[in-house]
Each structure stands twice: as structure tokens, then as C-alpha cells.
N, C-alpha and C. Protein backbone atom coordinates (compact mmCIF):
# COMPACT_ATOMS: atom_id res chain seq x y z
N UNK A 1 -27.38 7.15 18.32
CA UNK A 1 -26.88 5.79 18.16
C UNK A 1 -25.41 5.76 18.56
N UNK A 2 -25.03 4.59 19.26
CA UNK A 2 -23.69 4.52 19.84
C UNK A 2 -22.72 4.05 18.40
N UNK A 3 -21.47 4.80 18.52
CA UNK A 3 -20.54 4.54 17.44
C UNK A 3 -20.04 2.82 17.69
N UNK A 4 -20.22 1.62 16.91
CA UNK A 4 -19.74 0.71 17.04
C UNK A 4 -18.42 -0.52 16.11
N UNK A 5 -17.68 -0.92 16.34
CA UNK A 5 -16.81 -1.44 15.43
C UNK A 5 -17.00 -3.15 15.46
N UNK A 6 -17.47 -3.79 14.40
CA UNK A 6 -17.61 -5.18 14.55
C UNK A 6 -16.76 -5.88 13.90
N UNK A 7 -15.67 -6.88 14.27
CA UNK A 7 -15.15 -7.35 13.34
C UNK A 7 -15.64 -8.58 12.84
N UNK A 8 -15.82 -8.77 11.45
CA UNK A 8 -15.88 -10.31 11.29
C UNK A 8 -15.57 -10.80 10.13
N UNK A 9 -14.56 -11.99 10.00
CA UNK A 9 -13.66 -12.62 9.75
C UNK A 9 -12.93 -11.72 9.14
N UNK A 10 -12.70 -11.51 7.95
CA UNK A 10 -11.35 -10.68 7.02
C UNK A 10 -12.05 -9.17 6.97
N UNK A 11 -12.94 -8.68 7.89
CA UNK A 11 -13.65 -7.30 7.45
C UNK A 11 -14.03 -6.72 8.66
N UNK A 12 -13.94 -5.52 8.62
CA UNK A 12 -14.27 -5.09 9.74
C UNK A 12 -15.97 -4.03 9.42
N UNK A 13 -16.56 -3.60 10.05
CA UNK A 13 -18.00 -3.11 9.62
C UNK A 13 -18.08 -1.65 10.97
N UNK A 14 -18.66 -1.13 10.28
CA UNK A 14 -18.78 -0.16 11.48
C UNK A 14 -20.19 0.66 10.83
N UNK A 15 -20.64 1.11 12.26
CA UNK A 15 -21.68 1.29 12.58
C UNK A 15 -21.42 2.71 13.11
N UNK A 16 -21.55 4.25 12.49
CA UNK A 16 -21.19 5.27 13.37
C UNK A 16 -22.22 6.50 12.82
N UNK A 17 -23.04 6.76 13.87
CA UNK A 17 -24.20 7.78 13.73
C UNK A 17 -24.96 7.57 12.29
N UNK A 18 -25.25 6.12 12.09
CA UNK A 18 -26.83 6.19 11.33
C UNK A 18 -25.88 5.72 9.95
N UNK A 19 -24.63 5.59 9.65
CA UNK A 19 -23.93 5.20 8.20
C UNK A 19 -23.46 3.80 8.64
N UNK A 20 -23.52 3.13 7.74
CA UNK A 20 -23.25 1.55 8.01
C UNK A 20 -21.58 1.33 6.83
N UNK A 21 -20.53 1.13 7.16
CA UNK A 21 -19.47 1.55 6.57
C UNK A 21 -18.90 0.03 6.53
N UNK A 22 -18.54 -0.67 5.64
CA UNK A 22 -17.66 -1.56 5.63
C UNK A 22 -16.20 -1.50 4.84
N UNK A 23 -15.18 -1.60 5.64
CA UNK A 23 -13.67 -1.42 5.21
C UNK A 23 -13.14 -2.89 4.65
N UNK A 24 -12.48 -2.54 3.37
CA UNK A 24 -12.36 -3.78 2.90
C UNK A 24 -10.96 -3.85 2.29
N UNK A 25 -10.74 -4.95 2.05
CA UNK A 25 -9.31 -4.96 1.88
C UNK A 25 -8.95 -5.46 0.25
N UNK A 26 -8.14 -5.05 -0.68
CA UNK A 26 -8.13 -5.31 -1.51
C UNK A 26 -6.38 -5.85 -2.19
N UNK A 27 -6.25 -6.69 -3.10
CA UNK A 27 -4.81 -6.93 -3.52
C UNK A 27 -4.79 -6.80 -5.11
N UNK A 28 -4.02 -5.91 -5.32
CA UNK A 28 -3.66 -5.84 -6.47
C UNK A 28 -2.45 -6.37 -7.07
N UNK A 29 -2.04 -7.74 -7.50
CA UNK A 29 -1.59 -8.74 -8.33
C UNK A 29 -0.79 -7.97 -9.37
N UNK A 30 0.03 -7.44 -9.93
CA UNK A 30 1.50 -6.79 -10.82
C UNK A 30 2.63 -7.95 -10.89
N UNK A 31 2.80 -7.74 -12.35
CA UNK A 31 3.77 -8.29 -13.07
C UNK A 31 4.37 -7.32 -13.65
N UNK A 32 5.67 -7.21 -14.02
CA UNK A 32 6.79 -6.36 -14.67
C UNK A 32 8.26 -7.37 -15.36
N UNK A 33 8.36 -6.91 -16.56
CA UNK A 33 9.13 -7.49 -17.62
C UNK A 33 10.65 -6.46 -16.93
N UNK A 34 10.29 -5.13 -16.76
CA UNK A 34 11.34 -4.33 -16.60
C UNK A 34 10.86 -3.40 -14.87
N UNK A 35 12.19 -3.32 -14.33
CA UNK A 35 12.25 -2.60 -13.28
C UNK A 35 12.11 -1.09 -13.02
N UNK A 36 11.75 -0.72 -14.02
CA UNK A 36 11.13 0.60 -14.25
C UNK A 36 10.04 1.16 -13.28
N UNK A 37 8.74 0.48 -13.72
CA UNK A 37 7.59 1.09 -13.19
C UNK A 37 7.48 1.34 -11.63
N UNK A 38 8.17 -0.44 -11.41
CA UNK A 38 8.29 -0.47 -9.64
C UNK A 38 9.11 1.01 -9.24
N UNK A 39 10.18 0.27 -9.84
CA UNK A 39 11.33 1.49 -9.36
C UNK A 39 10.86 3.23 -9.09
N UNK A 40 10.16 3.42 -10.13
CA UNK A 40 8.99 5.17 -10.35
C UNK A 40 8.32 5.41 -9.19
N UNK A 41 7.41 3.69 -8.92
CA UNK A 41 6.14 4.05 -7.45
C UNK A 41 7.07 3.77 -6.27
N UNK A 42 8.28 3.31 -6.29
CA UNK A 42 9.35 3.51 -5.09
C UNK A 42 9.72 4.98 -4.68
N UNK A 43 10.07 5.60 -5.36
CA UNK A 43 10.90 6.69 -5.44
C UNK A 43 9.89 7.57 -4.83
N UNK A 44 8.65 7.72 -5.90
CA UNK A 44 7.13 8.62 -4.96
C UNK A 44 6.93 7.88 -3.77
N UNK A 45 7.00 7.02 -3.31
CA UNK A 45 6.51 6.64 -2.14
C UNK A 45 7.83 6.67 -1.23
N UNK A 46 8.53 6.93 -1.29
CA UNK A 46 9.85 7.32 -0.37
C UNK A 46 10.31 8.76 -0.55
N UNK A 47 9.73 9.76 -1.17
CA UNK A 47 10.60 11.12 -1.15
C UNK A 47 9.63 11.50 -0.13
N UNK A 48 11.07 12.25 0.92
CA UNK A 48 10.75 12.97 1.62
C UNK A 48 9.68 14.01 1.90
N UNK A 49 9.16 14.83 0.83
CA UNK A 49 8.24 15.85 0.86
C UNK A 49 6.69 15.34 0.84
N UNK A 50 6.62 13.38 0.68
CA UNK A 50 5.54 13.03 1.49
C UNK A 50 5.39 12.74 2.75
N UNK A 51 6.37 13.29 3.49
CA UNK A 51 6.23 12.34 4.88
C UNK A 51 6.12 11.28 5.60
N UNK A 52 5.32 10.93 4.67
CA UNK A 52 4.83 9.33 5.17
C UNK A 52 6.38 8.05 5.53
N UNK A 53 7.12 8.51 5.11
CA UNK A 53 8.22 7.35 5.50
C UNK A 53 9.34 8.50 6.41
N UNK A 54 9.35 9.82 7.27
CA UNK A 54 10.07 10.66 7.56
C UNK A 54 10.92 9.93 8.46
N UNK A 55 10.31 9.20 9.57
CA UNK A 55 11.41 8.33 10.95
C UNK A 55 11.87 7.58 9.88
N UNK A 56 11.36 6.47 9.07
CA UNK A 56 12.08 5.55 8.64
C UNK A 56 13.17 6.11 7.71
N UNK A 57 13.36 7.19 7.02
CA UNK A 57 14.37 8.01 6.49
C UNK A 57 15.38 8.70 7.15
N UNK A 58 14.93 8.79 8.71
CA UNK A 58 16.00 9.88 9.43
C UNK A 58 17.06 9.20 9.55
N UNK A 59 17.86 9.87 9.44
CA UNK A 59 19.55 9.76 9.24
C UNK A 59 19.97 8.43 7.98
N UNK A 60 18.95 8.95 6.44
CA UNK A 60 19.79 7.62 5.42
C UNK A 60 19.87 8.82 4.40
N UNK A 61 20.41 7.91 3.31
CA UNK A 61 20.54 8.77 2.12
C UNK A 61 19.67 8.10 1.38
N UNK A 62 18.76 8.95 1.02
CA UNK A 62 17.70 8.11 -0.11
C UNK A 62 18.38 7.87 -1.29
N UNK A 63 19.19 8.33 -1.87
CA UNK A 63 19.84 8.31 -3.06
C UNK A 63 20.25 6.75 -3.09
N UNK A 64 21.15 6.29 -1.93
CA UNK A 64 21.91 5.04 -1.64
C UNK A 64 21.01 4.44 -1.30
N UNK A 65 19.72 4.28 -0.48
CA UNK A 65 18.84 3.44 -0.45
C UNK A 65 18.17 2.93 -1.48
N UNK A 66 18.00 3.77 -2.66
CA UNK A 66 17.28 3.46 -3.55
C UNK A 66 18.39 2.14 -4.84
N UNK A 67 19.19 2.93 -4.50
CA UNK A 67 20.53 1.78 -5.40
C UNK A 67 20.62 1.12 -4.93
N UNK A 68 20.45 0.78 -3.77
CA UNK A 68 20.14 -0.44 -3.19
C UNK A 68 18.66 -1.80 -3.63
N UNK A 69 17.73 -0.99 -3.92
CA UNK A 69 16.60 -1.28 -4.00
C UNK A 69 16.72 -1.84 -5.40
N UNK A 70 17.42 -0.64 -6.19
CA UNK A 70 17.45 -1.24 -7.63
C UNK A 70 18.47 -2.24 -8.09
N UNK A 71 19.38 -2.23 -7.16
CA UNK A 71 20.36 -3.29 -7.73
C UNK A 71 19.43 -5.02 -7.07
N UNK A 72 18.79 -5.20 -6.22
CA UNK A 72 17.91 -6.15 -5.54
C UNK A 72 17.06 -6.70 -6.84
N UNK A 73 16.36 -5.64 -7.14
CA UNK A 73 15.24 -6.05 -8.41
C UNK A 73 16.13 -6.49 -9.79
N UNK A 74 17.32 -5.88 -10.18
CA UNK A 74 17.87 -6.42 -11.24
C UNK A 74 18.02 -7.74 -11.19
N UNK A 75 18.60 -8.27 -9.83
CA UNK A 75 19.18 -9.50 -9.63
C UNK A 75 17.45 -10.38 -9.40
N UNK A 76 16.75 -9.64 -9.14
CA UNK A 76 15.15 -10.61 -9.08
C UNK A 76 14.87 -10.70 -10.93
N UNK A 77 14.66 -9.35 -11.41
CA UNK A 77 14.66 -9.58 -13.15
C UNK A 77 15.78 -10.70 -13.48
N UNK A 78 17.11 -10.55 -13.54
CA UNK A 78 17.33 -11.76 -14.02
C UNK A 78 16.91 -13.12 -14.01
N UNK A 79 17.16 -13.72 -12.45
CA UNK A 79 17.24 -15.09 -12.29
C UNK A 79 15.66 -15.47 -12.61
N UNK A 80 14.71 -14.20 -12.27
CA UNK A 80 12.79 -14.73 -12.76
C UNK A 80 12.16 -14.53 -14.26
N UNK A 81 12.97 -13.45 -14.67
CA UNK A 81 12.51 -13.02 -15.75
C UNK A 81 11.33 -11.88 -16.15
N UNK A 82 11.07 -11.83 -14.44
CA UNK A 82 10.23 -10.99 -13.81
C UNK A 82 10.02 -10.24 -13.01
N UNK A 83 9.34 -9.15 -12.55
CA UNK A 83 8.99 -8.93 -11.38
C UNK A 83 7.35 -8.49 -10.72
N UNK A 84 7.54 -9.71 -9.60
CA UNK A 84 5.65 -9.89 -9.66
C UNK A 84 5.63 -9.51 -7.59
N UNK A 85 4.99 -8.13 -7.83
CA UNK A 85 4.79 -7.72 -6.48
C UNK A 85 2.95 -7.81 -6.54
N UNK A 86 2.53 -8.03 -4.79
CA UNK A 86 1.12 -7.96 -4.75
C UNK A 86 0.83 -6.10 -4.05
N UNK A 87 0.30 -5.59 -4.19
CA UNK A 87 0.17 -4.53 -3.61
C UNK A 87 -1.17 -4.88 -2.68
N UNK A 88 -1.31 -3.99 -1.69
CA UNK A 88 -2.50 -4.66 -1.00
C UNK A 88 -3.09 -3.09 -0.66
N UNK A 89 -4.52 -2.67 -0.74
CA UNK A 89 -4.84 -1.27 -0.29
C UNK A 89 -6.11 -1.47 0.14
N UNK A 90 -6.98 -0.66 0.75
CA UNK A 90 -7.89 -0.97 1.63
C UNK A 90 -8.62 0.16 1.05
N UNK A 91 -9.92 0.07 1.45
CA UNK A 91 -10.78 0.78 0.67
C UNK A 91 -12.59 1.26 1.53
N UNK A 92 -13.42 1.69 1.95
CA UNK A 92 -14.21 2.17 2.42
C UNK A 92 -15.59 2.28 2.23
N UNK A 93 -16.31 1.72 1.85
CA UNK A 93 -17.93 1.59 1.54
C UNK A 93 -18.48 2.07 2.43
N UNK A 94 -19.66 2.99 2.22
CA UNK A 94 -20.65 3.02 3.10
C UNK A 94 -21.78 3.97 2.93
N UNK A 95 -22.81 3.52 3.66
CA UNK A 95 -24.39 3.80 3.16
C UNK A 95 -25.23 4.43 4.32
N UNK A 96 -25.90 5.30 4.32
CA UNK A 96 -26.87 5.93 5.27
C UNK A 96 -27.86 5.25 5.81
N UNK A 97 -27.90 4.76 7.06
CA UNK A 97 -28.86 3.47 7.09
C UNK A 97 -30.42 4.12 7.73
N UNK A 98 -30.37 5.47 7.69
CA UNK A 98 -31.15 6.32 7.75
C UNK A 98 -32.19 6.67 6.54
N UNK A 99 -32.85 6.17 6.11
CA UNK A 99 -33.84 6.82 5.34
C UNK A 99 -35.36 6.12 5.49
């Protein structure tokens, strides 16, 4: 069977050797009283020893980027009383259409 990719409307579906896979997209909705928690999944998601942000890090100081980040959210905690980020992550289903 030929490997195929179908998109349709907000989903994409794929079709690859006999598994029928649909990729889906998901949002996860967060509220925060205090700049803490954000601030924690910032820090893991920007240190260096994951890679994942390495070009966008070359030549900064994460230290100063991040005081940056946190002085932003204080001034969002004040004037909202809050802080309400959507996270968005994508996710993978799929079934053997073989049996």
C-alpha cells in the first residue's frame, strides 16, 4: 500500500503501510494566580542541555533572557491579576487497518 497524507479541515490523517493514523491537535487552557509555575516550564524548555531552542540561544545569556521574561509576567500579574496562557500540543492516534 502506497504511504498517503490527507488533509482535512483542522486534521491531517495518514494512511502508511496498513495503520490508519490521525494527528490531532490539542489546547490546553492555564490560569496562574502566581508566576511561578510558568516561569519553572520556561526555564526547562529553554536550558540549553535540551537543544531544542540551541540557534535561538546562540550568542544570549539565558540568565538575562529569562529576567526578562519574568519581569514581563509580573507586570501581566499585576495589571490582570492573572496569568492565562493556552498551550497547544499535538498528539497521534492510530490503528492497524489490517486485520
Amino acid at each position: 500500500m502506497k504511504n498517503n497524507v490527507y488533509i482535512l479541515e483542522d486534521r491531517a490523517i495518514l494512511y502508511i503501510n496498513g495503520v490508519d493514523a490521525k494527528i490531532k491537535e490539542f489546547r490546553n487552557h492555564l490560569s496562574f494566580d502566581t508566576i511561578d509555575p510558568f516561569m519553572e516550564y520556561t526555564i526547562a524548555s529553554l536550558e540549553k542541555n535540551r537543544k531544542v531552542y540551541d540557534e535561538f540561544l546562540k550568542n544570549k545569556d539565558l540568565k538575562k533572557l529569562l529576567e526578562k521574561v519574568k519581569k514581563i509576567l509580573e507586570k501581566k500579574i499585576l495589571s490582570q491579576g492573572k496569568l492565562e496562557i493556552t498551550k497547544v500540543v499535538g498528539g497521534i492516534s492510530a490503528s492497524n487497518i489490517w486485520y
